[in-house]
Structure formats: C-alpha cells, structure tokens
N, C-alpha and C. Protein backbone atom coordinates (compact mmCIF):
# COMPACT_ATOMS: atom_id res chain seq x y z
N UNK A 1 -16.28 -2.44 -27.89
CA UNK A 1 -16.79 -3.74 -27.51
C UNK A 1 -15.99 -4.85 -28.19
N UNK A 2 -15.35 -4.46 -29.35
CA UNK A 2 -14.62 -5.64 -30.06
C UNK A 2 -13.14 -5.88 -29.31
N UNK A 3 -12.59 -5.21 -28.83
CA UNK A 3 -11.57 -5.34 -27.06
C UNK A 3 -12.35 -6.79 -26.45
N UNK A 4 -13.31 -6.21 -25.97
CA UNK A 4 -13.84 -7.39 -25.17
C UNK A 4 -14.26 -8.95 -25.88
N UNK A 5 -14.66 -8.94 -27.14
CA UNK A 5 -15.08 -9.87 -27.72
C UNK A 5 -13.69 -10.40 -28.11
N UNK A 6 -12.95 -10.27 -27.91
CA UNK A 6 -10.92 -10.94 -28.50
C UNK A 6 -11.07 -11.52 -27.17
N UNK A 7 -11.04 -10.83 -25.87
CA UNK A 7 -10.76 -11.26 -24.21
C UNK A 7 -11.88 -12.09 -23.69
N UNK A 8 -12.82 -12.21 -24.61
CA UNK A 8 -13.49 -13.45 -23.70
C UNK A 8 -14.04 -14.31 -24.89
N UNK A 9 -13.52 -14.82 -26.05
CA UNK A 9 -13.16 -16.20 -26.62
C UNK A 9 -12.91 -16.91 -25.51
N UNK A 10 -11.81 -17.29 -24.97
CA UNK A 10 -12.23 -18.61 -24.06
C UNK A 10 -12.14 -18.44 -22.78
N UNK A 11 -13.22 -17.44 -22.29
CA UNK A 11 -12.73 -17.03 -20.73
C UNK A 11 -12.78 -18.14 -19.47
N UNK A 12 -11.83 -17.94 -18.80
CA UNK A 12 -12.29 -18.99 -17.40
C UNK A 12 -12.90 -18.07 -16.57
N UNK A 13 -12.45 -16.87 -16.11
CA UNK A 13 -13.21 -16.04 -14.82
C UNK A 13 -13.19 -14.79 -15.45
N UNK A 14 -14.14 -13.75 -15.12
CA UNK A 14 -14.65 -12.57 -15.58
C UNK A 14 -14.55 -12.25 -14.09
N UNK A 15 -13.81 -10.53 -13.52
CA UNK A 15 -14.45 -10.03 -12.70
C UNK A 15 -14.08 -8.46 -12.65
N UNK A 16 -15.08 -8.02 -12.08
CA UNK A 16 -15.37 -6.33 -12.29
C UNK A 16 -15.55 -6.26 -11.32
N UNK A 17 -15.18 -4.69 -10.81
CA UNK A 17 -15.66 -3.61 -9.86
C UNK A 17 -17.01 -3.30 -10.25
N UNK A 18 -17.42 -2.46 -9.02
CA UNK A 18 -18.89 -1.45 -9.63
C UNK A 18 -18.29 -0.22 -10.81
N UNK A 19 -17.32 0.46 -10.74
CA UNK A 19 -16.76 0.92 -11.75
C UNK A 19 -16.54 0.51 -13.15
N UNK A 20 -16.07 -0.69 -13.06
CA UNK A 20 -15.98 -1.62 -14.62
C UNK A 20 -17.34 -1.56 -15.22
N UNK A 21 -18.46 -2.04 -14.34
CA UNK A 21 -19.44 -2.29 -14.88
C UNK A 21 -20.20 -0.67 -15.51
N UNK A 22 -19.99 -0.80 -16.92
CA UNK A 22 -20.03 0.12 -17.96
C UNK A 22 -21.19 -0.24 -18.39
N UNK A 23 -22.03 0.74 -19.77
CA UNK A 23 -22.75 0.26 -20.23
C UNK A 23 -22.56 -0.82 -21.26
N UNK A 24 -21.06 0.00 -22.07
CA UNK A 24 -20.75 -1.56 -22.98
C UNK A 24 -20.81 -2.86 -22.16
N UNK A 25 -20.31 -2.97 -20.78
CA UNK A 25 -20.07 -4.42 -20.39
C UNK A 25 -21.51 -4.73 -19.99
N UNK A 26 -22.74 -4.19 -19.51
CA UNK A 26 -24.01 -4.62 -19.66
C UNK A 26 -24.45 -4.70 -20.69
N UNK A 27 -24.20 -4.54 -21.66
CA UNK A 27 -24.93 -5.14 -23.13
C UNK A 27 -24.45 -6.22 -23.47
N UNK A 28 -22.91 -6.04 -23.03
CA UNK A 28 -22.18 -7.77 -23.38
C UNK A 28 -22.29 -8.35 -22.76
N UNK A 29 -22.56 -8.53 -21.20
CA UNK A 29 -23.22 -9.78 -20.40
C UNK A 29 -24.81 -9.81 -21.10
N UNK A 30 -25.38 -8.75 -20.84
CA UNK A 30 -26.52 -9.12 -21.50
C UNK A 30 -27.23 -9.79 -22.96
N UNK A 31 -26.00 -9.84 -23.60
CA UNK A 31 -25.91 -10.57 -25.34
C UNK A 31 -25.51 -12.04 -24.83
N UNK A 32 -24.60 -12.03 -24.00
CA UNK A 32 -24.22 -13.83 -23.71
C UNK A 32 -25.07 -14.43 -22.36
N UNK A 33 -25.96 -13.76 -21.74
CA UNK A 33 -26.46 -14.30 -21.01
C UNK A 33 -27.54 -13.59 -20.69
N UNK A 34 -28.41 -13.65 -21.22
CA UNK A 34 -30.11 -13.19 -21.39
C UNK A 34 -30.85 -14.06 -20.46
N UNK A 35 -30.86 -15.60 -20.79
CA UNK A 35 -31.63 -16.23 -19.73
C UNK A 35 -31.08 -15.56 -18.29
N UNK A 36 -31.96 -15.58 -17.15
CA UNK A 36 -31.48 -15.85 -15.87
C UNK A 36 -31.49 -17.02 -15.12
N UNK A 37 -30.53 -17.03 -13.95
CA UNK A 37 -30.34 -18.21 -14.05
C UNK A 37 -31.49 -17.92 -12.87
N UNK A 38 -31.45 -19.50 -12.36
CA UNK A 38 -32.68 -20.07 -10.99
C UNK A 38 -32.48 -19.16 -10.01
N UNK A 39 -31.23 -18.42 -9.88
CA UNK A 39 -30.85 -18.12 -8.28
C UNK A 39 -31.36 -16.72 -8.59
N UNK A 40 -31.26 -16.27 -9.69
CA UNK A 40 -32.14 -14.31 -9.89
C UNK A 40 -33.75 -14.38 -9.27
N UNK A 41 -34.18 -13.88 -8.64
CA UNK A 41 -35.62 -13.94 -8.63
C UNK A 41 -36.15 -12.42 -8.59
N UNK A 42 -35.70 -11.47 -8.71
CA UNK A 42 -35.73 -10.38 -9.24
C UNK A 42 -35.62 -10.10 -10.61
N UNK A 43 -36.62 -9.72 -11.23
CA UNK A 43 -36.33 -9.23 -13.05
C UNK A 43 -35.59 -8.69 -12.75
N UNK A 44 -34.41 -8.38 -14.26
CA UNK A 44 -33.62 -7.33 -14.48
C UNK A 44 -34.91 -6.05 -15.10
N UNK A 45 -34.13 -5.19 -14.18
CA UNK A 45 -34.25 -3.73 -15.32
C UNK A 45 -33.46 -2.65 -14.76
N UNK A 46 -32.97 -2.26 -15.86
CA UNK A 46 -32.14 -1.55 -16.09
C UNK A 46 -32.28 -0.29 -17.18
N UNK A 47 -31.74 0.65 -16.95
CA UNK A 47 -31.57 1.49 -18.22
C UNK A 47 -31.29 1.26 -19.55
N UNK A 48 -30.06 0.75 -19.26
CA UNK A 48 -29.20 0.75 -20.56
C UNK A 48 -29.63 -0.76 -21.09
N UNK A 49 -30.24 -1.73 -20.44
CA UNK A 49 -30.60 -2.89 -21.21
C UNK A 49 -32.28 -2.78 -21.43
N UNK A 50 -32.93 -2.11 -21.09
CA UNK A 50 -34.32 -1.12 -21.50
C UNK A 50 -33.85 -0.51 -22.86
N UNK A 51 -33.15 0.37 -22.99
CA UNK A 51 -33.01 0.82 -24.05
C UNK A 51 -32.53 0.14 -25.21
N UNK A 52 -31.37 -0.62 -24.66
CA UNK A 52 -30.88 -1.64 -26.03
C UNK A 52 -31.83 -2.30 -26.68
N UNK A 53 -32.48 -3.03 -25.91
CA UNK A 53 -33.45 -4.14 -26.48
C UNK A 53 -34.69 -3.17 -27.43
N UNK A 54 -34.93 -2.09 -26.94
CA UNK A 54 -35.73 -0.91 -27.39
C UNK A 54 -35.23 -0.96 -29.12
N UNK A 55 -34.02 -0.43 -29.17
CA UNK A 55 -33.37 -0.14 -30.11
C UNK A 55 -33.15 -0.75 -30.90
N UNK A 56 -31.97 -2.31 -30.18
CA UNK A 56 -31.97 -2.97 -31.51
C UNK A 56 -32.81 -4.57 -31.70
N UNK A 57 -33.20 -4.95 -30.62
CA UNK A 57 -34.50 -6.19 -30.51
C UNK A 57 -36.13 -5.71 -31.02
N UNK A 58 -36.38 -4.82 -30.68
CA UNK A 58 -37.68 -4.14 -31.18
C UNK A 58 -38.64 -5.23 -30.88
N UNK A 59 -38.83 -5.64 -29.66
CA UNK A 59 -39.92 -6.58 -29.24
C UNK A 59 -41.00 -5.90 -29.48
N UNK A 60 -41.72 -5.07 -29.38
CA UNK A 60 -43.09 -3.91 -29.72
C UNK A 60 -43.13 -2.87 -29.73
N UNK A 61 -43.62 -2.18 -30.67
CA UNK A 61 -43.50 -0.87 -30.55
C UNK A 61 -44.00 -0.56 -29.25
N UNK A 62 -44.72 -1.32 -28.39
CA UNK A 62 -45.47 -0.82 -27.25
C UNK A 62 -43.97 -0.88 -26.43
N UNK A 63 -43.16 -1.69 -26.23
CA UNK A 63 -42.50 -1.80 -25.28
C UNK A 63 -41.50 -0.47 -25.22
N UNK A 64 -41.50 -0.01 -26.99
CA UNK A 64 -40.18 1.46 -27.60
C UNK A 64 -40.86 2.54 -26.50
N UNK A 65 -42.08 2.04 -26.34
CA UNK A 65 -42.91 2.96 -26.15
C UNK A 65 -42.76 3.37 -24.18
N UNK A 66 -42.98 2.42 -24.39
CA UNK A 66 -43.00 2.03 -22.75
C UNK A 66 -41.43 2.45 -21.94
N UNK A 67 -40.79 2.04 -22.80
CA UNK A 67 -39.30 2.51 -22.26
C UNK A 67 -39.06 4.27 -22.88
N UNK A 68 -39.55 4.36 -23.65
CA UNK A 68 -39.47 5.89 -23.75
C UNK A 68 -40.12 7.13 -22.64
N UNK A 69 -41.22 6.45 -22.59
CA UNK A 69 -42.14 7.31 -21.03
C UNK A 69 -41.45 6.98 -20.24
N UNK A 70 -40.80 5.78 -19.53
CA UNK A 70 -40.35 5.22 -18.15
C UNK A 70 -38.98 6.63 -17.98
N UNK A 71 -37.96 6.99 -18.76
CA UNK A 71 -37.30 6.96 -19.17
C UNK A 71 -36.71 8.36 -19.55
N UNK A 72 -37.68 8.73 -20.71
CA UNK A 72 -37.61 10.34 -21.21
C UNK A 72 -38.32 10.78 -20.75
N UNK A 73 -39.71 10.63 -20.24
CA UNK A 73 -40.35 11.60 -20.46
C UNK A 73 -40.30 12.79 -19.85
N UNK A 74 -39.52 13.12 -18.88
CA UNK A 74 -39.10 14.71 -18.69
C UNK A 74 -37.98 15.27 -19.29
C-alpha cells in the first residue's frame, strides 16, 4: 500500500479496471473517501471494507460481531 501512497500525493486522475480493483485499493479509496458522495444512494457493503472497519475501526463489538456471522459463519 505504501506504492500507492508515493502515487497519489498529488493525483489528478485515478483509473482502474475491474481487475485493479484489489482489496488493498478498496481500503485505500475507502481511507480517503469514506463520506459518500450525493450521487451514491446505495450503501456500500462490501467484504473487505466489512472486515477492515471490523478490525481496525472497532465501531462495536456488535458490529465484529455482525460481520463475523454475515461472513464466516460457515
């Protein structure tokens, strides 16, 4: 991720394939741009940003919780 954090100091345009889009590069859009903007009207959810926030935000244990059943539980 520290690749990417050198390449977008002062970015003008970002663009990816469906391939690019990795889990590192969803945690790093998701670290610089958490709000959504007006035009999303769909929540995000996702796996890998379910789990991050799980991991290292720790909003509630209910939520560790909640993403662990959604998730693991088979």
């Amino acid at each position: 991720m520290a690749h990417l954090e050198a390449l977008m100091q002062h970015p003008f345009l970002m663009a990816f394939n469906d391939q690019g889009l990795n889990d590192s590069l969803k945690v790093f859009l998701y670290q610089r741009f958490r709000d959504p903007s007006p035009l999303e009207t769909i929540p995000l959810q996702d796996k890998i940003i379910d789990i991050y926030i799980a991991a290292r935000e720790s909003p509630s244990y209910q939520f560790a919780l909640d993403t662990y059943l959604r998730y693991f539980k088979n």
